[in-house]
C-alpha atoms as a PDB file:
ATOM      1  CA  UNK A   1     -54.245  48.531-111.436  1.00  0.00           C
ATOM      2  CA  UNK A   2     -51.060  46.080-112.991  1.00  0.00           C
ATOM      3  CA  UNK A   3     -51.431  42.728-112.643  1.00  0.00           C
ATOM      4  CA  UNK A   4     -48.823  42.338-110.445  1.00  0.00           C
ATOM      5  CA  UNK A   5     -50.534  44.525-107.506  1.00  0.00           C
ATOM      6  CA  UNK A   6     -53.961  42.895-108.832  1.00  0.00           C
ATOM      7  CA  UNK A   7     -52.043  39.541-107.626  1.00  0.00           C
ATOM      8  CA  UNK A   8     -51.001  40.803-104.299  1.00  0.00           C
ATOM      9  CA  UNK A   9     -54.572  42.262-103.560  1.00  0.00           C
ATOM     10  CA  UNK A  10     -56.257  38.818-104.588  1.00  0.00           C
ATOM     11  CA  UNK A  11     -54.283  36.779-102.536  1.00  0.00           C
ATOM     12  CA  UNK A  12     -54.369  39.393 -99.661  1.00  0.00           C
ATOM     13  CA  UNK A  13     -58.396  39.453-100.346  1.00  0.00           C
ATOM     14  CA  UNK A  14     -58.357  35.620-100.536  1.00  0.00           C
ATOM     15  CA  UNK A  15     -59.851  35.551-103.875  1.00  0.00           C
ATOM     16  CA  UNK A  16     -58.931  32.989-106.588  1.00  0.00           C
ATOM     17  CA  UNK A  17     -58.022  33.988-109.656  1.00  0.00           C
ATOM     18  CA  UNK A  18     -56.460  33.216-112.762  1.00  0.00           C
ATOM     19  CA  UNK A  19     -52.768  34.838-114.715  1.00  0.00           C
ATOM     20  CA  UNK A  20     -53.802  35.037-118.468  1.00  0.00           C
ATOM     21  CA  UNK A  21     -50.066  35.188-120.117  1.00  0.00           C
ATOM     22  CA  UNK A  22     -49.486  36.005-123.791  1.00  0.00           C
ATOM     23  CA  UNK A  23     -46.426  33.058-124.385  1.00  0.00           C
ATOM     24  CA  UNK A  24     -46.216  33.068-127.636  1.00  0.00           C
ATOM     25  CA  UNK A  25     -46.810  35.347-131.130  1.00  0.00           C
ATOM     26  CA  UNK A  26     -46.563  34.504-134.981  1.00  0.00           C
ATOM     27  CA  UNK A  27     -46.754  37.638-136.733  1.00  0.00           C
ATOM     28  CA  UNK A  28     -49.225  40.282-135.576  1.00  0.00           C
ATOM     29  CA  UNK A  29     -50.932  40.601-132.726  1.00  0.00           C
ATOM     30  CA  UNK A  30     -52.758  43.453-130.102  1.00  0.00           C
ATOM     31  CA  UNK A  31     -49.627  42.651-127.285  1.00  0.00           C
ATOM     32  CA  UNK A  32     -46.225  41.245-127.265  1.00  0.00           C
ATOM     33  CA  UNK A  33     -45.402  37.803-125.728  1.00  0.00           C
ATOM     34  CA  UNK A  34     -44.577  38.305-121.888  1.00  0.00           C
ATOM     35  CA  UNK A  35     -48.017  40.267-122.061  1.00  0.00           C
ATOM     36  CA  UNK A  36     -50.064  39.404-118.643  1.00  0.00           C
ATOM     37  CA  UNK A  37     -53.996  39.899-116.845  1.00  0.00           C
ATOM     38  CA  UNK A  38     -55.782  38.841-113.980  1.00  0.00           C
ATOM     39  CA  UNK A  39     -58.977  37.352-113.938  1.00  0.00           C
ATOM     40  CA  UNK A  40     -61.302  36.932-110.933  1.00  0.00           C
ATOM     41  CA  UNK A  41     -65.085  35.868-110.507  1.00  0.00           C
ATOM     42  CA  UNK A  42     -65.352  39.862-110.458  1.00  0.00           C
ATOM     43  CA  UNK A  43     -63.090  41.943-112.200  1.00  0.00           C
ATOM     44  CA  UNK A  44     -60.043  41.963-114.770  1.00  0.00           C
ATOM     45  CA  UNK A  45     -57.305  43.609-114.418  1.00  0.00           C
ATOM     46  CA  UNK A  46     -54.709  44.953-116.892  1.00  0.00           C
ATOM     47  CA  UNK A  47     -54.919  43.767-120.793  1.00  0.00           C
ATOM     48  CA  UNK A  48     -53.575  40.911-123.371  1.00  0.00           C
ATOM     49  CA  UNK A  49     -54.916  42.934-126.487  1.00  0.00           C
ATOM     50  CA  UNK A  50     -58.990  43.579-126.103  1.00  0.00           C
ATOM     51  CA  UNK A  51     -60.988  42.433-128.231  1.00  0.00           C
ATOM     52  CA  UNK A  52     -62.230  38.966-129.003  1.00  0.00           C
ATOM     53  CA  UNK A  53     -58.779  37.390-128.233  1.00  0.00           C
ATOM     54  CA  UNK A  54     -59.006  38.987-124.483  1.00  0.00           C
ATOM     55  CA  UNK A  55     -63.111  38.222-124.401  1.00  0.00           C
ATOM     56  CA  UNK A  56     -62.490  34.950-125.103  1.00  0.00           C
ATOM     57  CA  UNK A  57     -59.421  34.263-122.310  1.00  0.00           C
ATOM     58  CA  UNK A  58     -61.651  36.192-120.092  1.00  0.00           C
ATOM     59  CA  UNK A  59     -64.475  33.703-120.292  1.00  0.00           C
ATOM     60  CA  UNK A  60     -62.609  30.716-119.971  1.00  0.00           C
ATOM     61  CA  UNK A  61     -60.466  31.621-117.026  1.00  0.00           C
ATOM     62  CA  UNK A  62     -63.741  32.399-115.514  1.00  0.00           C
ATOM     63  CA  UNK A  63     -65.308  28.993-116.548  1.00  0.00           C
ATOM     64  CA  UNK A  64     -61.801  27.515-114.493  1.00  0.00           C
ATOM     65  CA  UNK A  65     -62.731  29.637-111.443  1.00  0.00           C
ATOM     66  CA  UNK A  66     -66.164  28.642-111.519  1.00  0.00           C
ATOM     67  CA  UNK A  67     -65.276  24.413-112.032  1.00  0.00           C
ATOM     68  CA  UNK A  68     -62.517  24.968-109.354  1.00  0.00           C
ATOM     69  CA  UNK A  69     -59.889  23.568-111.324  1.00  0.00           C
ATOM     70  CA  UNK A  70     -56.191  24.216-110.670  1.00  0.00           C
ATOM     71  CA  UNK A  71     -54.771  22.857-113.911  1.00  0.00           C
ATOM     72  CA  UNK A  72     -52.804  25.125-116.134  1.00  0.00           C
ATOM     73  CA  UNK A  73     -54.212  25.430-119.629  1.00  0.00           C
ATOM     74  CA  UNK A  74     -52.828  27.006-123.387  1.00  0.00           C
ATOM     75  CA  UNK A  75     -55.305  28.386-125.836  1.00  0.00           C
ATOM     76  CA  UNK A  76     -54.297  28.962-129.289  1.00  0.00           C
ATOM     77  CA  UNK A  77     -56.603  31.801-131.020  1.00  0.00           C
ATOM     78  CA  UNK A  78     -55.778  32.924-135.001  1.00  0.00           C
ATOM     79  CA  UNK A  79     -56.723  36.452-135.282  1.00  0.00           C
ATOM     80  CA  UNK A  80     -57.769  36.890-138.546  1.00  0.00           C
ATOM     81  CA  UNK A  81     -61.568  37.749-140.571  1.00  0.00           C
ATOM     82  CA  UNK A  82     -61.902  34.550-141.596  1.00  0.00           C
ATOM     83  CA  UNK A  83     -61.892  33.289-138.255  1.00  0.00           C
ATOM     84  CA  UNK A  84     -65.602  32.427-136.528  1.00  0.00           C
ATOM     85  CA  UNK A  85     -65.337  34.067-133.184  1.00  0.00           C
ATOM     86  CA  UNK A  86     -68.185  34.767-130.201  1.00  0.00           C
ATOM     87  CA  UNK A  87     -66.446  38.472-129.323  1.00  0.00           C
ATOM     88  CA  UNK A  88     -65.892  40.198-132.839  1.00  0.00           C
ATOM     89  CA  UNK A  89     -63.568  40.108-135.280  1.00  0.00           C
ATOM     90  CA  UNK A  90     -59.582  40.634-135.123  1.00  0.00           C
ATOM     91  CA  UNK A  91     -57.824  40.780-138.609  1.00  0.00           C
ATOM     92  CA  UNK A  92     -54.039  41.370-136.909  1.00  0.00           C
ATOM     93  CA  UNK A  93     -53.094  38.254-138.655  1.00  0.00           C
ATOM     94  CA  UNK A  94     -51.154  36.851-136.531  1.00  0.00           C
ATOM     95  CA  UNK A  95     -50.991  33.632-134.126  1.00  0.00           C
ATOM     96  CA  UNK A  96     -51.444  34.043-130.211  1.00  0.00           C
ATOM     97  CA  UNK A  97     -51.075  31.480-127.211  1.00  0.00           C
ATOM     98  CA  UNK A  98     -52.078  32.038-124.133  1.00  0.00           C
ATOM     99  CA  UNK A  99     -51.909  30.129-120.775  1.00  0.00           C
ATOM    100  CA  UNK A 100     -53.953  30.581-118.227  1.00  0.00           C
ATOM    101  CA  UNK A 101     -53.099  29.678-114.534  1.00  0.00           C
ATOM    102  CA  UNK A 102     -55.745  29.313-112.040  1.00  0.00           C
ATOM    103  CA  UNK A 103     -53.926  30.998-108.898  1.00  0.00           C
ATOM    104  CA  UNK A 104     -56.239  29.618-105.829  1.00  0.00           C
ATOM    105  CA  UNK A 105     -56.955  31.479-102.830  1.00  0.00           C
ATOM    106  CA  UNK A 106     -54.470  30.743-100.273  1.00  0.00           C
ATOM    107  CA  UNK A 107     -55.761  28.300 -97.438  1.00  0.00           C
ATOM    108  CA  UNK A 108     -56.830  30.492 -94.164  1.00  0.00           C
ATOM    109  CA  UNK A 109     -55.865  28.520 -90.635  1.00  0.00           C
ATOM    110  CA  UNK A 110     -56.428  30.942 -87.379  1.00  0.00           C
ATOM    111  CA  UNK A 111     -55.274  29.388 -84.623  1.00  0.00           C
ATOM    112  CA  UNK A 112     -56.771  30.971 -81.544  1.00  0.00           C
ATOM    113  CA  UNK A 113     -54.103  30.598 -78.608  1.00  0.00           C
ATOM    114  CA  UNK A 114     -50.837  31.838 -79.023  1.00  0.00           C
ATOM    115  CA  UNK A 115     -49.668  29.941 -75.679  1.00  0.00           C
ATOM    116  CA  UNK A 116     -46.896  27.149 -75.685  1.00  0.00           C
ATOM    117  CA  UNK A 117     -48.667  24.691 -78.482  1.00  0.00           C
ATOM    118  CA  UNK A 118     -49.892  27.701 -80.610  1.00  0.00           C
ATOM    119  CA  UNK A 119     -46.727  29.518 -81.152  1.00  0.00           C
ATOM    120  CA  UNK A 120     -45.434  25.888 -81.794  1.00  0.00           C
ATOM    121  CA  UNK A 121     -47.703  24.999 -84.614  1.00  0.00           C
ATOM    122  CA  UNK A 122     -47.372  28.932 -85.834  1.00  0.00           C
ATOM    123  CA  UNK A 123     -43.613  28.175 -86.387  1.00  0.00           C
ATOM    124  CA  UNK A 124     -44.597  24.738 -88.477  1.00  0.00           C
ATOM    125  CA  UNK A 125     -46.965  26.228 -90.527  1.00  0.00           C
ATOM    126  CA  UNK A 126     -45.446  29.866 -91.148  1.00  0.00           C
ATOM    127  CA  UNK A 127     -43.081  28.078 -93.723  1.00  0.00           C
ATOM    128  CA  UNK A 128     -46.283  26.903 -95.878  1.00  0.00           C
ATOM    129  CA  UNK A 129     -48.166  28.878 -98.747  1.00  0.00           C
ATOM    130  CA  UNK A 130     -50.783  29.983 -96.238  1.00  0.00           C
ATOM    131  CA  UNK A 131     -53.163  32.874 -94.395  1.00  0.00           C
ATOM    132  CA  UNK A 132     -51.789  31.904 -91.164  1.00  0.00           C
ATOM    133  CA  UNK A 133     -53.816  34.335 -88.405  1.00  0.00           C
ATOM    134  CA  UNK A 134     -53.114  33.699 -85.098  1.00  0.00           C
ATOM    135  CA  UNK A 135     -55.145  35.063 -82.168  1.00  0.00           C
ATOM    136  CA  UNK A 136     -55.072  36.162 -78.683  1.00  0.00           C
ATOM    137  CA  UNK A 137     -55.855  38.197 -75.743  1.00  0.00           C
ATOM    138  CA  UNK A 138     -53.010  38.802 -73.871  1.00  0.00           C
ATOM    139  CA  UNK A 139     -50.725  40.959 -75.650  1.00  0.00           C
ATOM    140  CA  UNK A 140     -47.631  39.334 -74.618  1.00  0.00           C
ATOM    141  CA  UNK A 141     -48.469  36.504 -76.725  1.00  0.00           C
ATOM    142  CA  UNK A 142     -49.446  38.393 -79.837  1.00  0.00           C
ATOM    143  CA  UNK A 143     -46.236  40.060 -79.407  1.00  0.00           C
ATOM    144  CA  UNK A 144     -44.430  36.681 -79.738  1.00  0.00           C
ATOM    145  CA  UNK A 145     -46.837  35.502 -82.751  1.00  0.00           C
ATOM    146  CA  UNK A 146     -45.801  38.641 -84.307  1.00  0.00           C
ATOM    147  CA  UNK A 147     -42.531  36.957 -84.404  1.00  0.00           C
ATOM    148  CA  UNK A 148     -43.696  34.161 -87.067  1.00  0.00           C
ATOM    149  CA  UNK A 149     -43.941  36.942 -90.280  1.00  0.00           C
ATOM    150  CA  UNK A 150     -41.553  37.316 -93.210  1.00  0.00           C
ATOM    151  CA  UNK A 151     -41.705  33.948 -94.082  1.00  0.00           C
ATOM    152  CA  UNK A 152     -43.487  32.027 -96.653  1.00  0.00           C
ATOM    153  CA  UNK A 153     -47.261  32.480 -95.120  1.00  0.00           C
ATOM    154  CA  UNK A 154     -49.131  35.731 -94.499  1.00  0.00           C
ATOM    155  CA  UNK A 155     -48.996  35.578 -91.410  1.00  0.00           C
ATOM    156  CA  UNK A 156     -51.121  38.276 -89.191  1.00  0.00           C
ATOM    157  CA  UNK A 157     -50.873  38.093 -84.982  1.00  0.00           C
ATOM    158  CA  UNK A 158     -54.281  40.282 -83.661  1.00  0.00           C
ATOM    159  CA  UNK A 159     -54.365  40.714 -79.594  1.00  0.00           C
ATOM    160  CA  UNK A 160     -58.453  39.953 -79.363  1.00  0.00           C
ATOM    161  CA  UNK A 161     -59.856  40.513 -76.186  1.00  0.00           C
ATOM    162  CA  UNK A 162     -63.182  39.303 -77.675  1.00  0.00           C
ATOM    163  CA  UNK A 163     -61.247  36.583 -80.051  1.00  0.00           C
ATOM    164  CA  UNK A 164     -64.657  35.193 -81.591  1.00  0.00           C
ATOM    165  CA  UNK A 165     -65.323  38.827 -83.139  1.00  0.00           C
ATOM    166  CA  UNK A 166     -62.073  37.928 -84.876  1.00  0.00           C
ATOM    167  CA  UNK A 167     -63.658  34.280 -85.621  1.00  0.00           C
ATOM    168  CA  UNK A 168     -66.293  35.693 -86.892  1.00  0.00           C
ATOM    169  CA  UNK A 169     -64.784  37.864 -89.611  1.00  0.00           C
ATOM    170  CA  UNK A 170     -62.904  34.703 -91.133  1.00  0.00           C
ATOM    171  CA  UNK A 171     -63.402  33.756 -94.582  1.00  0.00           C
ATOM    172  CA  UNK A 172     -65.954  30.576 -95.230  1.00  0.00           C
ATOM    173  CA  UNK A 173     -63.928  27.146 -95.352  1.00  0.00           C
ATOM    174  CA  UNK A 174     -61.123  28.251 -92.775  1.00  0.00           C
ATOM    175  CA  UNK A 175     -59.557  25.761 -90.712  1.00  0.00           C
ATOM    176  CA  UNK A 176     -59.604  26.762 -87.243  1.00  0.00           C
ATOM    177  CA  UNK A 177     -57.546  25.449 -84.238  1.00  0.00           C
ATOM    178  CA  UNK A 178     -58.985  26.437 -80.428  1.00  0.00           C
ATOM    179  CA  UNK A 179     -56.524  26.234 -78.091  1.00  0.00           C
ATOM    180  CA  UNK A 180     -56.033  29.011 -75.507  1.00  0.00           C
ATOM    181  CA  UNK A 181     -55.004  29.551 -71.982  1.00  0.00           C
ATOM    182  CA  UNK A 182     -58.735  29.688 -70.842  1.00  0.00           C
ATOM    183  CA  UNK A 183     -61.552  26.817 -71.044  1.00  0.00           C
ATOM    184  CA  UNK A 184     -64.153  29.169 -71.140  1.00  0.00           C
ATOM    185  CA  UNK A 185     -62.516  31.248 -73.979  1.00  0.00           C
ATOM    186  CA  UNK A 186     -61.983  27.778 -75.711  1.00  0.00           C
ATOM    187  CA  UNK A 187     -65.993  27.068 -75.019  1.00  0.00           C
ATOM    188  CA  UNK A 188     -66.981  30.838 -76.158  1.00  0.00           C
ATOM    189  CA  UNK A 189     -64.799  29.824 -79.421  1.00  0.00           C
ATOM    190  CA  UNK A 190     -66.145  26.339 -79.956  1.00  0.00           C
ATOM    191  CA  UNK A 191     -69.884  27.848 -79.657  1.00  0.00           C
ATOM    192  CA  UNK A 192     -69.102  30.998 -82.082  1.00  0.00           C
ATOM    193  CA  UNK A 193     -67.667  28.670 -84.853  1.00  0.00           C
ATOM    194  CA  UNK A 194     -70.699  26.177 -84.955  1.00  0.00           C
ATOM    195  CA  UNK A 195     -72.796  29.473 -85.267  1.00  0.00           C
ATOM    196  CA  UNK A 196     -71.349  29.635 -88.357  1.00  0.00           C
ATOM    197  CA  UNK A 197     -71.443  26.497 -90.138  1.00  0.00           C
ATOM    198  CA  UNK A 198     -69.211  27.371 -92.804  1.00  0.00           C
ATOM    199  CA  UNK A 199     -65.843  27.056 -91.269  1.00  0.00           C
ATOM    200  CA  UNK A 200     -62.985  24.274 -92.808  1.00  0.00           C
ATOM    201  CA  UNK A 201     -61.584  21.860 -89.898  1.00  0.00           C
ATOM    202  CA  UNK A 202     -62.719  22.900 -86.708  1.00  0.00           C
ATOM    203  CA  UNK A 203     -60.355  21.531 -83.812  1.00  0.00           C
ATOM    204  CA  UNK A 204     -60.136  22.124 -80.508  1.00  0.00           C
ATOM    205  CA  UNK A 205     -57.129  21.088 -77.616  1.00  0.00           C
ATOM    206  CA  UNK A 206     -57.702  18.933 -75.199  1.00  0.00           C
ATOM    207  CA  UNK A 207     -58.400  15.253 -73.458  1.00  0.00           C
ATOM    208  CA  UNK A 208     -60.898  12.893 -74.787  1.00  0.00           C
ATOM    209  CA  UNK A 209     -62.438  13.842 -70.879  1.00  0.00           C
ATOM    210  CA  UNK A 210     -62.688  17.384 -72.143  1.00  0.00           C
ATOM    211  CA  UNK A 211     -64.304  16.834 -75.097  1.00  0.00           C
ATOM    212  CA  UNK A 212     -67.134  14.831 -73.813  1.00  0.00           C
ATOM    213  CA  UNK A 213     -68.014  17.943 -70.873  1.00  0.00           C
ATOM    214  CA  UNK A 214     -67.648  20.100 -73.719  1.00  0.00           C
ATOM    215  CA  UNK A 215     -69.990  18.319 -76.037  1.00  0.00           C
ATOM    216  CA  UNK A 216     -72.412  18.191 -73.376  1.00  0.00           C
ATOM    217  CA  UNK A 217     -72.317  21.633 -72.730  1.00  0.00           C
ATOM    218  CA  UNK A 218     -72.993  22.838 -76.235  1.00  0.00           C
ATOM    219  CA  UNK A 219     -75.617  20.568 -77.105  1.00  0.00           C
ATOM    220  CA  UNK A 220     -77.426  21.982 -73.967  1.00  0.00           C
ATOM    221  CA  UNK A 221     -76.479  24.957 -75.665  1.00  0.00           C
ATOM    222  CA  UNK A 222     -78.597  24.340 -78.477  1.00  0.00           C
ATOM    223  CA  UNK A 223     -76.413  22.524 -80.972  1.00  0.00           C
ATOM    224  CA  UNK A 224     -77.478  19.400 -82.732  1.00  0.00           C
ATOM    225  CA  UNK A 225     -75.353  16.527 -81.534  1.00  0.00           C
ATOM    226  CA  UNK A 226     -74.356  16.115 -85.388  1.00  0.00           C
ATOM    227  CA  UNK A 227     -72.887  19.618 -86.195  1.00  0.00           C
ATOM    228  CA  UNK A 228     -71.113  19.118 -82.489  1.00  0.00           C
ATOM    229  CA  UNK A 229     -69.461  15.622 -83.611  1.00  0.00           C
ATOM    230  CA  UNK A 230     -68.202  18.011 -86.613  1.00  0.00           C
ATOM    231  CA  UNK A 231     -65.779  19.517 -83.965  1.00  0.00           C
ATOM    232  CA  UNK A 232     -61.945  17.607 -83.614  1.00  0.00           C
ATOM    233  CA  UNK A 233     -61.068  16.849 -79.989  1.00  0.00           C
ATOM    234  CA  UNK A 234     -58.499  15.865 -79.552  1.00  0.00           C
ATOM    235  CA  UNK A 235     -56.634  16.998 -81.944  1.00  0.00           C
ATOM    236  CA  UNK A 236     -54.030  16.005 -84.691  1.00  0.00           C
ATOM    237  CA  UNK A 237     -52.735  12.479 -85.795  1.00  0.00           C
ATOM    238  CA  UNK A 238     -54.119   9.727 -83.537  1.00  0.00           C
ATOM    239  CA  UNK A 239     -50.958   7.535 -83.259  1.00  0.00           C
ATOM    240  CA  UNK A 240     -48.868  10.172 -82.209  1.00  0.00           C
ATOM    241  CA  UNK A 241     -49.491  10.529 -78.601  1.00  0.00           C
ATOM    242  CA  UNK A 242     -46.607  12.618 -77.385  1.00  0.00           C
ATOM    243  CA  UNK A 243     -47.680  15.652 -74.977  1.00  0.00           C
ATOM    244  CA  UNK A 244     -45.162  17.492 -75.489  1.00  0.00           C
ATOM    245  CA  UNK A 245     -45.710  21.227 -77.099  1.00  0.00           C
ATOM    246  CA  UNK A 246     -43.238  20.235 -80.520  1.00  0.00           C
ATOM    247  CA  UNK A 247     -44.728  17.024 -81.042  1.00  0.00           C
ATOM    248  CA  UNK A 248     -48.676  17.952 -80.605  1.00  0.00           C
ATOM    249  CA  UNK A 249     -47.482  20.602 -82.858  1.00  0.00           C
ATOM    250  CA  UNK A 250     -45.991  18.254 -85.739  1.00  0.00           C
ATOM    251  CA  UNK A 251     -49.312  16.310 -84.925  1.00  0.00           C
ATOM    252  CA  UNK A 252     -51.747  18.428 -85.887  1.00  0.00           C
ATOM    253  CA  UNK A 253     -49.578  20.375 -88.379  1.00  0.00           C
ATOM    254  CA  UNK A 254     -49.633  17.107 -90.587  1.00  0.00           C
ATOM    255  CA  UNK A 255     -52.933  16.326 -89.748  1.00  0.00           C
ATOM    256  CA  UNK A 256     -53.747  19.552 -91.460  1.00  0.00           C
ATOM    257  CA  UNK A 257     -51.543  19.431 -94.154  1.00  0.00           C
ATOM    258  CA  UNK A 258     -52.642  15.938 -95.218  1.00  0.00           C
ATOM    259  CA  UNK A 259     -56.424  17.354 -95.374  1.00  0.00           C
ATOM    260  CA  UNK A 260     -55.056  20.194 -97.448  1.00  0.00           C
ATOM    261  CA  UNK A 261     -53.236  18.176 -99.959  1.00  0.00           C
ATOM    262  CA  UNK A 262     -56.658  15.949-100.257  1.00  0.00           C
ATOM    263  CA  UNK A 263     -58.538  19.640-101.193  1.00  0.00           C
ATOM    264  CA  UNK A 264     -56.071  20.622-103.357  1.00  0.00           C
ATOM    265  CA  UNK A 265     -56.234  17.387-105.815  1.00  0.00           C
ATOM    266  CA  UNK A 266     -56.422  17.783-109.411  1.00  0.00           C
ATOM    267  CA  UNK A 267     -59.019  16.972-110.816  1.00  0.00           C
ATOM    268  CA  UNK A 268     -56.847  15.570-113.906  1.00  0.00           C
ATOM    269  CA  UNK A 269     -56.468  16.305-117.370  1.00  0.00           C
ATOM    270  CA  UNK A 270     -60.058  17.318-119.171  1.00  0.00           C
ATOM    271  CA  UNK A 271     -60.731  18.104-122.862  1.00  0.00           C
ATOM    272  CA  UNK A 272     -62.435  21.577-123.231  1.00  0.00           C
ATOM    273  CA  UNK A 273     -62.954  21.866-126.659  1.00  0.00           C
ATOM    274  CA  UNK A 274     -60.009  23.898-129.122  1.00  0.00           C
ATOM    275  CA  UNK A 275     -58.052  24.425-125.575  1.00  0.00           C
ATOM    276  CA  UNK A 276     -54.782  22.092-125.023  1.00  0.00           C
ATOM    277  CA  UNK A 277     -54.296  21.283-121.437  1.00  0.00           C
ATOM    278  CA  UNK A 278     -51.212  20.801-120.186  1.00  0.00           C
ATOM    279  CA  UNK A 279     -49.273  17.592-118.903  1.00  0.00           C
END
């Protein structure tokens, strides 16, 4: 496949990966500038030239995706036999630079509830670079959810009469937000994602009065008290206590984005050897 759809399957997949871009060529070379790949952990996908030039791009976009970095780097390569390389020789002559972008995974948030708080926050963070699912089990409500697509999020509304199957198919490190019209479907939720262990923020609707029956309820249940404390209730920023749907909304909204932004820091500017990393 092109790049391009390579792209749009990694980001539907939520895989990183990394845009390897020819951007600039003095005298000969295997591809034009404007020439493009995509790198992930697994595959590669259309071509900047073979060889040891593309070998060598290859292997360091994968060292990026392995260190997690999100900084943009250039690599200058001189294709020529006099040139030591770890791929094979190129003798085009010519000068190449390429940049490599690490394109990260978009974030995944599922927000099971799609009631009068749910299609709130939906409508917040629809307008973010996001897998935005949101889940429920009354139709009428997915219906509405469906509402929230076309904008900058990839946003998916599933009706879920069983919405922990749905839980359970998540990607590792999604944030998830429990808040549905049921406080049994809320408990069923709560239980399935400390099953898993592997899930981002994990926050859940509610009174501090609510929290503390539910806590006792799924330690009974088996759950060490410490993976239980790993649960938010209530939810979103503490000093803003309005009850209304809108503001809980903004509340946990920028709770969540603020724990985002904190993932997403870069690690700053690094030396990797012959590579020059950009401001």
């Amino acid at each position: 496949m092109d790049w391009l759809e390579a792209l749009r399957r990694s980001r539907t997949d939520g895989r990183d990966a990394v845009l390897v871009t020819v951007v600039t060529v003095r005298g000969h070379a295997p591809r034009d500038a404007g020439a493009k790949m995509v790198v992930t952990a697994e595959d590669c996908h259309d071509s900047i030239g073979g060889g040891n030039l593309e070998a060598t791009a290859v292997g360091r976009a994968r060292e990026i995706l392995a260190a997690g970095s999100r900084a943009p780097e250039t690599m200058e390569m001189t294709l020529n036999e006099r040139v030591t390389t770890r791929h094979g020789r190129q003798c085009c002559g010519g000068v190449v630079t390429v940049l490599l972008e690490p394109l990260p995974a978009r974030p995944t948030v599922a927000i099971f509830g799609a009631g009068h708080v749910g299609l709130e926050l939906g409508r917040i963070l629809a307008r973010h670079p996001l897998a935005l699912r949101l889940v429920d089990s009354r139709p009428g409500q997915v219906r509405a959810a469906q509402a929230l697509a076309g904008q900058v999020a990839d946003v998916r509304a599933d009706h879920a009469p069983a919405p922990e199957t749905v839980l359970a198919a998540l990607p590792g490190g999604a944030h998830v937000y429990v808040m549905t019209h049921d406080h049994a479907e809320d408990m069923v939720l709560c239980d399935a994602a400390l099953r898993r262990g592997d899930l981002g923020t994990v926050g859940l609707i509610g009174s501090s009065a609510k929290w503390a029956r539910f806590r006792k309820r799924l330690v009974e249940g088996g759950h060490e008290p410490a993976a239980v404390d790993t649960v938010t209730c209530p939810i979103g920023l503490p000093a803003l206590v309005g009850k209304s749907p809108a503001v809980i909304a903004v509340s946990v909204a920028a709770d969540l984005l603020l724990r985002l932004e904190a993932d997403a820091a870069p690690a700053g500017p690094h030396d990797v050897g012959d590579l020059a990393v950009l401001p």
